[in-house]
PDB file of N, CA and C in Angstrom:
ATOM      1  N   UNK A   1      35.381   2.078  14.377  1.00  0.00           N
ATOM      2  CA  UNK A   1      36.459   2.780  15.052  1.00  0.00           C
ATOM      3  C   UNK A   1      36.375   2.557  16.564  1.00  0.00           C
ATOM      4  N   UNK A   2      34.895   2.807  17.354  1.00  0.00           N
ATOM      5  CA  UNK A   2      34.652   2.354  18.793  1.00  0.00           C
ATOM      6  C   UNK A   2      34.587   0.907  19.121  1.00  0.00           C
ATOM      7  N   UNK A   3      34.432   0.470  18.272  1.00  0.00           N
ATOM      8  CA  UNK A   3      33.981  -1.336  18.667  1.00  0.00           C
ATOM      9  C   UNK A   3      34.289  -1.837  19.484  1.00  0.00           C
ATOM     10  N   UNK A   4      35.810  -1.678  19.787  1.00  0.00           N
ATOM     11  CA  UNK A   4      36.274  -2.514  21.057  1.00  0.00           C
ATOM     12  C   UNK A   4      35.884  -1.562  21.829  1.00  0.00           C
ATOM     13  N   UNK A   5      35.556  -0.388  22.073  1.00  0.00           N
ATOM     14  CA  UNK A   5      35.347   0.560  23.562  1.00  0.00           C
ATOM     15  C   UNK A   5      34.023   0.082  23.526  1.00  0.00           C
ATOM     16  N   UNK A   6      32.818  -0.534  22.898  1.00  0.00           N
ATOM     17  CA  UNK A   6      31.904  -0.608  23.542  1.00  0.00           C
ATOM     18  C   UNK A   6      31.275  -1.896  23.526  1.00  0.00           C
ATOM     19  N   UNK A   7      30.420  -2.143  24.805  1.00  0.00           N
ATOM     20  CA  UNK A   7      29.271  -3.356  25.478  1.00  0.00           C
ATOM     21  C   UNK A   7      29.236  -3.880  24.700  1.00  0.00           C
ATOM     22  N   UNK A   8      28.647  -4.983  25.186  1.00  0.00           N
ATOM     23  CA  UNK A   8      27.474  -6.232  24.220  1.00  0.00           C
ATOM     24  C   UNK A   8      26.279  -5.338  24.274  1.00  0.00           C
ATOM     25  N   UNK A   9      25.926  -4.664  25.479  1.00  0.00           N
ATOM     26  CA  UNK A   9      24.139  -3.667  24.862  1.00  0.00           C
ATOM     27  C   UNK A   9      24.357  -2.932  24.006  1.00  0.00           C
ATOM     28  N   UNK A  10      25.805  -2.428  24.062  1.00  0.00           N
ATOM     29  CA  UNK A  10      26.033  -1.068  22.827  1.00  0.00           C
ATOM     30  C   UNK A  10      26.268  -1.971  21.350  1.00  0.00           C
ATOM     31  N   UNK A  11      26.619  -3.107  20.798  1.00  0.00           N
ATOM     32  CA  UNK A  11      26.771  -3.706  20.090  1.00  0.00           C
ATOM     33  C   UNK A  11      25.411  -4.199  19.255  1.00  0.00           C
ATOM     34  N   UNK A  12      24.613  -4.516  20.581  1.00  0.00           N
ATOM     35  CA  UNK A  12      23.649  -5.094  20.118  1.00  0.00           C
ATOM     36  C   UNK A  12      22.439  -4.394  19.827  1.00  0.00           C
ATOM     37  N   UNK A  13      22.370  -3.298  19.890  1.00  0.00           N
ATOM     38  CA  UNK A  13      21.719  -2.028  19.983  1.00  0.00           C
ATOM     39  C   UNK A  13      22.349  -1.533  17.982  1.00  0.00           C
ATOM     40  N   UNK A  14      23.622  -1.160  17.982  1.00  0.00           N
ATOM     41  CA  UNK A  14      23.891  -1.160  16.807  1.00  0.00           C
ATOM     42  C   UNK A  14      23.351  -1.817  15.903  1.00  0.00           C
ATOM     43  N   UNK A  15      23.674  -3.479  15.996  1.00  0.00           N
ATOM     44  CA  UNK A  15      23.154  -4.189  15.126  1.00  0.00           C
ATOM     45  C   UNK A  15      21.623  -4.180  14.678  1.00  0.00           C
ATOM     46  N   UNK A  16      21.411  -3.997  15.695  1.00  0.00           N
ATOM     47  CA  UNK A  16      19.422  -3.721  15.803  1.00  0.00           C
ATOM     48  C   UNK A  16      19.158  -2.866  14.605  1.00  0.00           C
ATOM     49  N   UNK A  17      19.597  -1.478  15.264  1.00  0.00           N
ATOM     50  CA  UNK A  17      19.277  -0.385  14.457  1.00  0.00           C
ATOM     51  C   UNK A  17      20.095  -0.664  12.724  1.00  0.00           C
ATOM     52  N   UNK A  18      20.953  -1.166  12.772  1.00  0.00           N
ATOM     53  CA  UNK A  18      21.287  -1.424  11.112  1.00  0.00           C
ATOM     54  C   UNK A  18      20.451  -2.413  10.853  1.00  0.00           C
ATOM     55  N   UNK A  19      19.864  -3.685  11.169  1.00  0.00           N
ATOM     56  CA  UNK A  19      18.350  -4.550  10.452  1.00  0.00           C
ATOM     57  C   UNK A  19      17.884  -3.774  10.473  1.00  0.00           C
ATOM     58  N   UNK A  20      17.147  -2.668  11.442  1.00  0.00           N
ATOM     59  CA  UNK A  20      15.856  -1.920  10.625  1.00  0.00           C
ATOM     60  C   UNK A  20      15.929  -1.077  10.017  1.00  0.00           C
ATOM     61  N   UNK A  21      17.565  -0.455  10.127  1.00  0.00           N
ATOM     62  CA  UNK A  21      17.455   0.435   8.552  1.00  0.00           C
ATOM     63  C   UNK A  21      17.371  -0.325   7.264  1.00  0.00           C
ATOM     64  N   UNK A  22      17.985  -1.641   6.901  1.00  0.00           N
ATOM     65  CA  UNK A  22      17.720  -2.692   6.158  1.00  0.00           C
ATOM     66  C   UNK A  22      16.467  -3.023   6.104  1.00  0.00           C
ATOM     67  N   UNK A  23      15.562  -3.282   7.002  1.00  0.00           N
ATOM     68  CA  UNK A  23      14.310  -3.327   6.569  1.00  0.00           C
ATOM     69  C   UNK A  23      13.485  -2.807   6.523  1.00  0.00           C
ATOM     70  N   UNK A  24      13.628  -1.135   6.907  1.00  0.00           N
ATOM     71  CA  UNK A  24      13.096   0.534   6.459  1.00  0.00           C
ATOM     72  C   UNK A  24      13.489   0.081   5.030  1.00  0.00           C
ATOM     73  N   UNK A  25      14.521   0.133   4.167  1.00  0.00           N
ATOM     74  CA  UNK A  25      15.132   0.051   2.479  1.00  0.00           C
ATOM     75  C   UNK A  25      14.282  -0.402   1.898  1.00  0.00           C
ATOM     76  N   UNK A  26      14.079  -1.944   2.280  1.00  0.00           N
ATOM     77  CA  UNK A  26      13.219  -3.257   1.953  1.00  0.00           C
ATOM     78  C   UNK A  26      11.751  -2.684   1.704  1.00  0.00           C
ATOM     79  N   UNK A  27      11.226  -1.960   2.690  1.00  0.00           N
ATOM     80  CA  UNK A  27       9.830  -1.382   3.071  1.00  0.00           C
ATOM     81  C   UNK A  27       9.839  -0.041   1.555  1.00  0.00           C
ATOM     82  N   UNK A  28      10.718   0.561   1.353  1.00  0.00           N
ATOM     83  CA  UNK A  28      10.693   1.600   0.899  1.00  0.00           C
ATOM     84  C   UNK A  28      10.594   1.225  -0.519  1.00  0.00           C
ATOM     85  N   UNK A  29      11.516   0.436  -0.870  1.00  0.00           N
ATOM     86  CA  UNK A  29      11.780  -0.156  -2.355  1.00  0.00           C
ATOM     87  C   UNK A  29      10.303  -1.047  -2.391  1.00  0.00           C
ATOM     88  N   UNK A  30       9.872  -1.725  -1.609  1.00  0.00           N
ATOM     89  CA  UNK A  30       8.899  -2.406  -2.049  1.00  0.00           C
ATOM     90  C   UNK A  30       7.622  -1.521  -2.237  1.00  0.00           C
ATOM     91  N   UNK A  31       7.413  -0.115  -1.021  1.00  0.00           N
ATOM     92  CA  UNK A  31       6.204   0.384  -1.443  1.00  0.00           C
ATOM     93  C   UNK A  31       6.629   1.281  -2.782  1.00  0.00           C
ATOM     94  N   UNK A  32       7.612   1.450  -3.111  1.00  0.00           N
ATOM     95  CA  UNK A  32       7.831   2.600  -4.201  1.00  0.00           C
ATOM     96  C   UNK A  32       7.166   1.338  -5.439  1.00  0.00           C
ATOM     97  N   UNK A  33       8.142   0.256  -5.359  1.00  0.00           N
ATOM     98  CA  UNK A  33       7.210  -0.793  -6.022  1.00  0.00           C
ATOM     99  C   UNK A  33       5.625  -0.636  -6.295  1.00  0.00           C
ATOM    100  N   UNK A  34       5.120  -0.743  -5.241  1.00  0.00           N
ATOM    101  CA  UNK A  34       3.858  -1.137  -5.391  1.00  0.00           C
ATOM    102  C   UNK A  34       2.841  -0.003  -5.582  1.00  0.00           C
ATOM    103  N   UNK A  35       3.487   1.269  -5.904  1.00  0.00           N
ATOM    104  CA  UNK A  35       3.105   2.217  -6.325  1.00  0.00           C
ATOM    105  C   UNK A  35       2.374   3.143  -7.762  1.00  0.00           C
ATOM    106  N   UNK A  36       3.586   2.206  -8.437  1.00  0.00           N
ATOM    107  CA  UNK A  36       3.582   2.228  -9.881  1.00  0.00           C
ATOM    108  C   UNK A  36       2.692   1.275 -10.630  1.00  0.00           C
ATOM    109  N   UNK A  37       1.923   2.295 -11.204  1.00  0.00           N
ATOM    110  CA  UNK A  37       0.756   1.877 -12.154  1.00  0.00           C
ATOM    111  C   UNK A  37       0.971   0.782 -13.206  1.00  0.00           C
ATOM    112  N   UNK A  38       0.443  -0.656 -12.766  1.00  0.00           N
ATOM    113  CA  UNK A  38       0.635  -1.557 -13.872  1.00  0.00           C
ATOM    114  C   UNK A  38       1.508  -2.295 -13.697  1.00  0.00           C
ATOM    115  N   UNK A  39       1.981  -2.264 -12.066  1.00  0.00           N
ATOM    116  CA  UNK A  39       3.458  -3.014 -11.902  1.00  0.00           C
ATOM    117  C   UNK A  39       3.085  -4.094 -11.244  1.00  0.00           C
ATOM    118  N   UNK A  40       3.390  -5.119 -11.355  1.00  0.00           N
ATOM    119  CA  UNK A  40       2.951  -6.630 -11.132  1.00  0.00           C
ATOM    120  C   UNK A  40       4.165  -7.123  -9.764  1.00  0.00           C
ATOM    121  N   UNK A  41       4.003  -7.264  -8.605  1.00  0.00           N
ATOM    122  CA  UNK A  41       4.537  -7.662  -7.604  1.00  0.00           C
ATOM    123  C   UNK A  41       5.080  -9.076  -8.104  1.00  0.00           C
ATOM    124  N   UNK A  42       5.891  -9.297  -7.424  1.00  0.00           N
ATOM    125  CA  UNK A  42       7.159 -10.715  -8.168  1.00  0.00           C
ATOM    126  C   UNK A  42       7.093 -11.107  -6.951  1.00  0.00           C
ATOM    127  N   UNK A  43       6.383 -12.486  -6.681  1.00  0.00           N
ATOM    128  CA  UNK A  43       6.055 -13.336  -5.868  1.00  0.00           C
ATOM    129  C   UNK A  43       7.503 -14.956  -6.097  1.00  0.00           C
ATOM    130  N   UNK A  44       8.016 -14.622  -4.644  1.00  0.00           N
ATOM    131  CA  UNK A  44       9.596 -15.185  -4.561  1.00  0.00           C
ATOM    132  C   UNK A  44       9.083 -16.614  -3.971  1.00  0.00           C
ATOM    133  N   UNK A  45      10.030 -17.882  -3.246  1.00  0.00           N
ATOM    134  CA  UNK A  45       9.995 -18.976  -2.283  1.00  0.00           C
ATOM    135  C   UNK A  45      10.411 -17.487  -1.411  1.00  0.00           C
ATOM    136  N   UNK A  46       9.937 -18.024   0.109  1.00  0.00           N
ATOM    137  CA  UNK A  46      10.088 -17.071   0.865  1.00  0.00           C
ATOM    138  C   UNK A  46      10.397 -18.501   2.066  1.00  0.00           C
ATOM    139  N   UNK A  47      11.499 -18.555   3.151  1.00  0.00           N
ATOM    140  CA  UNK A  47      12.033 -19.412   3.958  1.00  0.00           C
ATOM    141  C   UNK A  47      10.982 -18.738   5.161  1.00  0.00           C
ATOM    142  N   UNK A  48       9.997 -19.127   5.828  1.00  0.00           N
ATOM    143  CA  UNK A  48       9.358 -18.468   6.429  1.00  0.00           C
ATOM    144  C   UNK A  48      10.136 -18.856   8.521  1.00  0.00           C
ATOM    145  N   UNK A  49      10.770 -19.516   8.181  1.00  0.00           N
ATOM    146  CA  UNK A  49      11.806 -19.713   9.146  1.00  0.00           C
ATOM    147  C   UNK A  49      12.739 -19.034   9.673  1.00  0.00           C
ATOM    148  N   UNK A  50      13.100 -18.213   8.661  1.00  0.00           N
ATOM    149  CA  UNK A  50      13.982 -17.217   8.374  1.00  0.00           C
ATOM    150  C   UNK A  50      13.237 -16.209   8.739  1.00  0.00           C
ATOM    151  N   UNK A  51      12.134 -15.782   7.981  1.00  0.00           N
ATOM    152  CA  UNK A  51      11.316 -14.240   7.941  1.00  0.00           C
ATOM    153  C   UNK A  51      11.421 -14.576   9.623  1.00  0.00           C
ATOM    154  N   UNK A  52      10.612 -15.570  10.311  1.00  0.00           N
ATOM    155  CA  UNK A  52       9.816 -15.072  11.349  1.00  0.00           C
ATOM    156  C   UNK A  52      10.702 -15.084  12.156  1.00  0.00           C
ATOM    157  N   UNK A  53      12.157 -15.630  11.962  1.00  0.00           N
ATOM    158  CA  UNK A  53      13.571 -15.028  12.942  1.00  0.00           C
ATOM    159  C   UNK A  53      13.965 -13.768  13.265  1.00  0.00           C
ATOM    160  N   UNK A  54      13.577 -13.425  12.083  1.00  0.00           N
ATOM    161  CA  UNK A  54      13.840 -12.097  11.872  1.00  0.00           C
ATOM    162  C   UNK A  54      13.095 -10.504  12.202  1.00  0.00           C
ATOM    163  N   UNK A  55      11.716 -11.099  12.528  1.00  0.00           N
ATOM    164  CA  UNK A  55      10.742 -10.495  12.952  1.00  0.00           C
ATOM    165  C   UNK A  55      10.430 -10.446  14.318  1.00  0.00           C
ATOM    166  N   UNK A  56      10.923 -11.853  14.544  1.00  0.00           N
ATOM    167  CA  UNK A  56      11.454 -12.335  16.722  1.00  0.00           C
ATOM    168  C   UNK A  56      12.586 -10.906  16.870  1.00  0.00           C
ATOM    169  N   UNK A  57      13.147 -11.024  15.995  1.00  0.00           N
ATOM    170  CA  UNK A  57      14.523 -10.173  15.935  1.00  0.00           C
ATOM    171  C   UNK A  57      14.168  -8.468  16.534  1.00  0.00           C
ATOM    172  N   UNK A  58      12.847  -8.336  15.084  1.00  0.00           N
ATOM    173  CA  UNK A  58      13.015  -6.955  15.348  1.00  0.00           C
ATOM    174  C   UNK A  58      11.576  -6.476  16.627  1.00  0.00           C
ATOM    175  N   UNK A  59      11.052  -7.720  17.091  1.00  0.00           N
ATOM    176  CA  UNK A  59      10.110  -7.368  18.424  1.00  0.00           C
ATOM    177  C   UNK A  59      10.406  -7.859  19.523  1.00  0.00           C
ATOM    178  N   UNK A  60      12.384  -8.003  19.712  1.00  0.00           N
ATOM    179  CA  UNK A  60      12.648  -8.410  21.150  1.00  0.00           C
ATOM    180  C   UNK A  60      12.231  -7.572  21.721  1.00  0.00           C
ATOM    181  N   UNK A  61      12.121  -6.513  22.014  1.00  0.00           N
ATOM    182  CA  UNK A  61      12.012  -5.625  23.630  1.00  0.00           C
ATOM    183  C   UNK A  61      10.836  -5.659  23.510  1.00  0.00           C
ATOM    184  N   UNK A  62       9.960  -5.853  22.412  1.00  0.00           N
ATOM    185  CA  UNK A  62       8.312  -5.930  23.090  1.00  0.00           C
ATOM    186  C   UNK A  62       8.224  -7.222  23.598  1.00  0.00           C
ATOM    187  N   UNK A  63       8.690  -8.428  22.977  1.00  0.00           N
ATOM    188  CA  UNK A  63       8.643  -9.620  23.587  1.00  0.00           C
ATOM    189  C   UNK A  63       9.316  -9.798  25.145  1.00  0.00           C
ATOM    190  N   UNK A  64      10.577  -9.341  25.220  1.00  0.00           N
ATOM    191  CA  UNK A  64      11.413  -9.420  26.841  1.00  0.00           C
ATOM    192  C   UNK A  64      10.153  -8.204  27.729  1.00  0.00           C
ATOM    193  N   UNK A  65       9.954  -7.168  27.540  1.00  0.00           N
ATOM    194  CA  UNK A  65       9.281  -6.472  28.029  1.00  0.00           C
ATOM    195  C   UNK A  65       7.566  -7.093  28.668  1.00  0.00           C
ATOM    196  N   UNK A  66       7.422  -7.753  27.571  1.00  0.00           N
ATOM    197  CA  UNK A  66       5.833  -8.639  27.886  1.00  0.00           C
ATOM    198  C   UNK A  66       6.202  -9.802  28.781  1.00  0.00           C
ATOM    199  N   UNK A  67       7.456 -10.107  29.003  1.00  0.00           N
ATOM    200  CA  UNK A  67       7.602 -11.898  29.146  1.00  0.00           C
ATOM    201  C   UNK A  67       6.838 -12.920  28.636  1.00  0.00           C
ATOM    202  N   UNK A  68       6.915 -12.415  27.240  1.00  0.00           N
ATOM    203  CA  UNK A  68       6.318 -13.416  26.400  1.00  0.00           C
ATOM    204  C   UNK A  68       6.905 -14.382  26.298  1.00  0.00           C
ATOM    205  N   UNK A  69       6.115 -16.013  25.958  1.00  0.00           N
ATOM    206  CA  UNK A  69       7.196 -17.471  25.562  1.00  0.00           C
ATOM    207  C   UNK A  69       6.582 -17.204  23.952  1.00  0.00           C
ATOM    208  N   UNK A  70       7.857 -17.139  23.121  1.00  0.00           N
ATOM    209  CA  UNK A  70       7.493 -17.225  21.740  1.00  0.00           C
ATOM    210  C   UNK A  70       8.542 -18.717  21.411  1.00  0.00           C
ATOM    211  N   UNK A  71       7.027 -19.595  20.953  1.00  0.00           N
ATOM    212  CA  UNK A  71       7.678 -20.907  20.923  1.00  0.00           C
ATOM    213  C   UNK A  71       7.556 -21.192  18.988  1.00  0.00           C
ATOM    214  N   UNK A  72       8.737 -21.242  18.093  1.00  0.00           N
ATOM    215  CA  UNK A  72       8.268 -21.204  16.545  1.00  0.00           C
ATOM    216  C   UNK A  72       8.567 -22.736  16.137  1.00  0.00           C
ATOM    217  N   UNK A  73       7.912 -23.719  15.912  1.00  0.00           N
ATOM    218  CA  UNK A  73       7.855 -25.081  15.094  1.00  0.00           C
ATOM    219  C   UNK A  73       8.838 -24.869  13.545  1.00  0.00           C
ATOM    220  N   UNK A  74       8.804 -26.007  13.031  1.00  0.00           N
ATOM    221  CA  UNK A  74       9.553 -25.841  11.869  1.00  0.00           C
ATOM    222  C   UNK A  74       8.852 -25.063  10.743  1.00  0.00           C
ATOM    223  N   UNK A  75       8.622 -24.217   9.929  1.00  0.00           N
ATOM    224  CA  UNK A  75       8.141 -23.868   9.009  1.00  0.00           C
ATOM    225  C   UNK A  75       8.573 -23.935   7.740  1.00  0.00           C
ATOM    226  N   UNK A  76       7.158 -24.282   6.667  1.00  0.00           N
ATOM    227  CA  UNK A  76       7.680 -24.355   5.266  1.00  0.00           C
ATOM    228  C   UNK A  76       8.396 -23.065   4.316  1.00  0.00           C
ATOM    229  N   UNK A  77       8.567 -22.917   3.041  1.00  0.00           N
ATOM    230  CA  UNK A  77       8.849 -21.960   2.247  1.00  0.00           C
ATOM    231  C   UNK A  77       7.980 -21.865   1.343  1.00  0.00           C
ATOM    232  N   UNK A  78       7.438 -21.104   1.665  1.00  0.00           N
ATOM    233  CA  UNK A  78       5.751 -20.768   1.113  1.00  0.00           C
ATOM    234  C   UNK A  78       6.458 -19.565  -0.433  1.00  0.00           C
ATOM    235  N   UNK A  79       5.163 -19.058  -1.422  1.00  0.00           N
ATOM    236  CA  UNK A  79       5.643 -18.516  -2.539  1.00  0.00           C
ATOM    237  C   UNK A  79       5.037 -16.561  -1.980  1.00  0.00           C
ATOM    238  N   UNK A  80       5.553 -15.927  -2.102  1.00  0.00           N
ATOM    239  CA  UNK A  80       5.022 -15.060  -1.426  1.00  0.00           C
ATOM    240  C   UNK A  80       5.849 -13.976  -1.831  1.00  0.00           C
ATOM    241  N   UNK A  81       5.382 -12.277  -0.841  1.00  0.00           N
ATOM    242  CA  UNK A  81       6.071 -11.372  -0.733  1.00  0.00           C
ATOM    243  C   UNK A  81       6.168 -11.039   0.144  1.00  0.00           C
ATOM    244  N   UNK A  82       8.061 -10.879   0.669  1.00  0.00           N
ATOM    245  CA  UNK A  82       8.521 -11.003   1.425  1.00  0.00           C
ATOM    246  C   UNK A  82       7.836 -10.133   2.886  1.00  0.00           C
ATOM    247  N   UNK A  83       7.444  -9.004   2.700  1.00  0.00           N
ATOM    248  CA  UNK A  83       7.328  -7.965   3.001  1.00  0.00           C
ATOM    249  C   UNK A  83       6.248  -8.109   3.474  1.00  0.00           C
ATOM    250  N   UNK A  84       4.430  -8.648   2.657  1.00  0.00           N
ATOM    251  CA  UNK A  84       3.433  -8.584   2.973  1.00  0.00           C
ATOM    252  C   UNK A  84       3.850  -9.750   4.318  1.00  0.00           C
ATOM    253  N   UNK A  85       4.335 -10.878   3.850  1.00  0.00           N
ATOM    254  CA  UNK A  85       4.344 -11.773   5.160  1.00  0.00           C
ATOM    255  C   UNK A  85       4.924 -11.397   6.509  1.00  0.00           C
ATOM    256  N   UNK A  86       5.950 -10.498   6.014  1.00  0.00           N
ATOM    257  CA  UNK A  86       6.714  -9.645   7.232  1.00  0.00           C
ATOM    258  C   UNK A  86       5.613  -9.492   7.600  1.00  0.00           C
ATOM    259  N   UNK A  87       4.848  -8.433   7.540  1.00  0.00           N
ATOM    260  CA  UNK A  87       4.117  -7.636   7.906  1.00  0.00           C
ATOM    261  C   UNK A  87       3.207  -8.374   9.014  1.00  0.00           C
ATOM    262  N   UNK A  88       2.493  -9.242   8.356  1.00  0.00           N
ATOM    263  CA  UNK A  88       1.762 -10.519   8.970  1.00  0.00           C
ATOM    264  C   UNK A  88       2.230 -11.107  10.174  1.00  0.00           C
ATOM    265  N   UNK A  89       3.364 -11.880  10.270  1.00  0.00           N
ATOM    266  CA  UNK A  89       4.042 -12.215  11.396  1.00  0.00           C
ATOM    267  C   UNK A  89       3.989 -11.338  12.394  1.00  0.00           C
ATOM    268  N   UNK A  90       4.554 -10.142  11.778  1.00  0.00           N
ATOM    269  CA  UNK A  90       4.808  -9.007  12.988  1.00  0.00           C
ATOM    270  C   UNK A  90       3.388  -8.541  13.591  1.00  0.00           C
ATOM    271  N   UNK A  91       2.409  -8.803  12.797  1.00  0.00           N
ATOM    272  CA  UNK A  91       0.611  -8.342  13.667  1.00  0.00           C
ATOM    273  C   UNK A  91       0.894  -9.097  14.102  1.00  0.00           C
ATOM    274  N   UNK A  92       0.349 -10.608  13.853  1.00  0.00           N
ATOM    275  CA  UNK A  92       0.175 -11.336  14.853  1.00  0.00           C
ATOM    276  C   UNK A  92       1.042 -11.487  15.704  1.00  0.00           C
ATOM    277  N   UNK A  93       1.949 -11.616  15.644  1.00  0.00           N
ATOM    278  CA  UNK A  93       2.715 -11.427  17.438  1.00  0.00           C
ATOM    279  C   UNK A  93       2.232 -10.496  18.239  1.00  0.00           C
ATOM    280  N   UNK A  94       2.548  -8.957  17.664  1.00  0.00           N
ATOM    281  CA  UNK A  94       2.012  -8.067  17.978  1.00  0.00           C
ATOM    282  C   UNK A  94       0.834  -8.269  18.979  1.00  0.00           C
ATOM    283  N   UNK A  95      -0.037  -8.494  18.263  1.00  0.00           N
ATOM    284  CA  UNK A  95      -1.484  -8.906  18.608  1.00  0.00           C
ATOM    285  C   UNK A  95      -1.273  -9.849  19.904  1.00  0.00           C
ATOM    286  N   UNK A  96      -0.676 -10.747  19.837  1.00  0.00           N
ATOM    287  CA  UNK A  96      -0.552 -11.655  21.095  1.00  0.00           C
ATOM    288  C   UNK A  96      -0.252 -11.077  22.181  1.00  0.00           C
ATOM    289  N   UNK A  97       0.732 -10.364  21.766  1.00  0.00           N
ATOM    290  CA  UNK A  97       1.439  -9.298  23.092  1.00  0.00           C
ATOM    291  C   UNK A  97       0.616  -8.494  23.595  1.00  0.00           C
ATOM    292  N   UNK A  98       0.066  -8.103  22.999  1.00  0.00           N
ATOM    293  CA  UNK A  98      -0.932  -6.931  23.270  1.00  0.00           C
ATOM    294  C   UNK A  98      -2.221  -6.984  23.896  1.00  0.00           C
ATOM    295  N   UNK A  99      -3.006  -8.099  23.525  1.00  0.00           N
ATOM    296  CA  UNK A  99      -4.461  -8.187  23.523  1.00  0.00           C
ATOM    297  C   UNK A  99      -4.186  -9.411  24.134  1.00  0.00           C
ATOM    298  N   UNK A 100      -4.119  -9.482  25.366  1.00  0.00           N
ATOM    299  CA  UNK A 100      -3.981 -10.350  26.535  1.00  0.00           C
ATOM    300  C   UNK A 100      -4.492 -10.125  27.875  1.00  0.00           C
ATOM    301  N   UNK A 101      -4.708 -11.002  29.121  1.00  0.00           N
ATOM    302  CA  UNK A 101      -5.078 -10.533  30.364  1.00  0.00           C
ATOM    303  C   UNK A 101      -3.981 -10.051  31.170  1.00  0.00           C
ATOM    304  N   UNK A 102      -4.111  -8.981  31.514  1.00  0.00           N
ATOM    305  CA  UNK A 102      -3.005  -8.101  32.134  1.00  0.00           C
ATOM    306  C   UNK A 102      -1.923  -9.076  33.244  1.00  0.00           C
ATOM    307  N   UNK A 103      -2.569 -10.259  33.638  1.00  0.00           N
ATOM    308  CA  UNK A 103      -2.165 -10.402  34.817  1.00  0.00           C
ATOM    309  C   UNK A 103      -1.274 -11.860  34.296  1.00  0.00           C
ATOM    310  N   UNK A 104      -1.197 -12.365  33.013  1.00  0.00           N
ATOM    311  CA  UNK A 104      -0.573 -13.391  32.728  1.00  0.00           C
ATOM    312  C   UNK A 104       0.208 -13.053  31.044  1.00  0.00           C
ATOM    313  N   UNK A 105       1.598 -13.705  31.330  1.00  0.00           N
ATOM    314  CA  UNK A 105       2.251 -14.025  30.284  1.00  0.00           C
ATOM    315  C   UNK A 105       1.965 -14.219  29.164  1.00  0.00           C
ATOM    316  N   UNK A 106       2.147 -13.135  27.659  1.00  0.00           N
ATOM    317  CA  UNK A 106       1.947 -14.119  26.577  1.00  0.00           C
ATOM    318  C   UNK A 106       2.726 -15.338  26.505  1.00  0.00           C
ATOM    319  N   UNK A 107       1.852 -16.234  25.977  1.00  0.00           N
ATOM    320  CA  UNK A 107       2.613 -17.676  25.379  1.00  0.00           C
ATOM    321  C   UNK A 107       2.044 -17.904  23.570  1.00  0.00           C
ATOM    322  N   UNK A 108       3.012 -17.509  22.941  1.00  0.00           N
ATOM    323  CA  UNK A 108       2.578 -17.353  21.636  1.00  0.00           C
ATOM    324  C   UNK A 108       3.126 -18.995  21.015  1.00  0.00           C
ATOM    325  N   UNK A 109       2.589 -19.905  20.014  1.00  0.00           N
ATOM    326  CA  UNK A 109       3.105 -20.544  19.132  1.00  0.00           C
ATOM    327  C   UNK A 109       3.058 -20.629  18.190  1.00  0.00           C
ATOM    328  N   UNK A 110       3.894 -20.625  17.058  1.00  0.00           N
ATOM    329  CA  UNK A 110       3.762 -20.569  15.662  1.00  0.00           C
ATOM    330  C   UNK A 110       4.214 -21.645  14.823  1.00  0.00           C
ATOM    331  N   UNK A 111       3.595 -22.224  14.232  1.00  0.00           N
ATOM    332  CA  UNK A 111       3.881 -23.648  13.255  1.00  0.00           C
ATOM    333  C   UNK A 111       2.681 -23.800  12.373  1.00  0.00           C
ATOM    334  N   UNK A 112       3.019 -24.668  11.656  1.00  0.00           N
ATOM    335  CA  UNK A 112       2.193 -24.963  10.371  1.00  0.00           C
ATOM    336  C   UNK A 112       1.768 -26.373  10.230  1.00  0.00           C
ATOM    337  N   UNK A 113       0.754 -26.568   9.226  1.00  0.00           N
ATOM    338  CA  UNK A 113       0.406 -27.572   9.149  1.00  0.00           C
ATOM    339  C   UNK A 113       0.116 -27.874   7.517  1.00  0.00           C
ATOM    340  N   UNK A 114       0.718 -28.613   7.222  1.00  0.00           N
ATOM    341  CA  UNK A 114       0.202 -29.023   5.456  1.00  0.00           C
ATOM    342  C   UNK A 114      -1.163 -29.745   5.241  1.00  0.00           C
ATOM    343  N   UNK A 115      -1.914 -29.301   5.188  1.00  0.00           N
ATOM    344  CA  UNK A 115      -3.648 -29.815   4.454  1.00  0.00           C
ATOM    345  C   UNK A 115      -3.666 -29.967   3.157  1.00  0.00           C
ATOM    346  N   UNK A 116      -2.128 -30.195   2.305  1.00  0.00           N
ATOM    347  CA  UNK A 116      -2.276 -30.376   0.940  1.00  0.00           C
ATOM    348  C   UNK A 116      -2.552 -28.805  -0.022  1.00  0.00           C
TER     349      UNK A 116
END
């Protein structure tokens, strides 16, 4: 109904907050999942190109805030759950941002390498 009355920050702020209610859902359905006694986790192709877009996505303001360089290489589609790898990506960035010398820039890179 407001859309046209508001910003690109007010827009983009929206959009934000609807991915992480989408991936609050994701989080919720998967731990209710993994809750239940005897229930076998269903290990998907997971585009890890995608995940870790999406995870850039939901740690811009810690990244703009750090002046971090987050530089991501091409990545494969590994067999996985979606969620545990979320999770993963988001430490380690995390971690980069965080556990650094106060006085210099993170410079994070992420890529892969096939060893077969």
């Amino acid at each position: 109904k407001y859309g046209t009355q508001l910003d690109t920050n007010a827009l983009q702020l929206i959009h934000s907050s609807t991915a992480a209610a989408g991936r609050m859902r994701m989080l919720i359905n998967d731990l209710l999942n993994f809750s239940r006694v005897g229930t076998h986790t269903e290990l998907k192709p997971i585009d890890l190109n995608e995940l870790v877009a999406d995870v850039l996505t939901e740690l811009q303001d810690d990244i703009r805030t750090a002046g971090a360089d987050v530089q991501v290489e091409p990545l494969p589609t590994v067999t996985g759950h979606r969620t545990d790898l979320s999770q993963l990506f988001s430490n380690l960035i995390n971690n980069g941002i965080k556990y650094r010398r106060p006085d210099v820039a993170p410079r994070i890179t992420i890529r892969a390498e096939n060893r077969g």
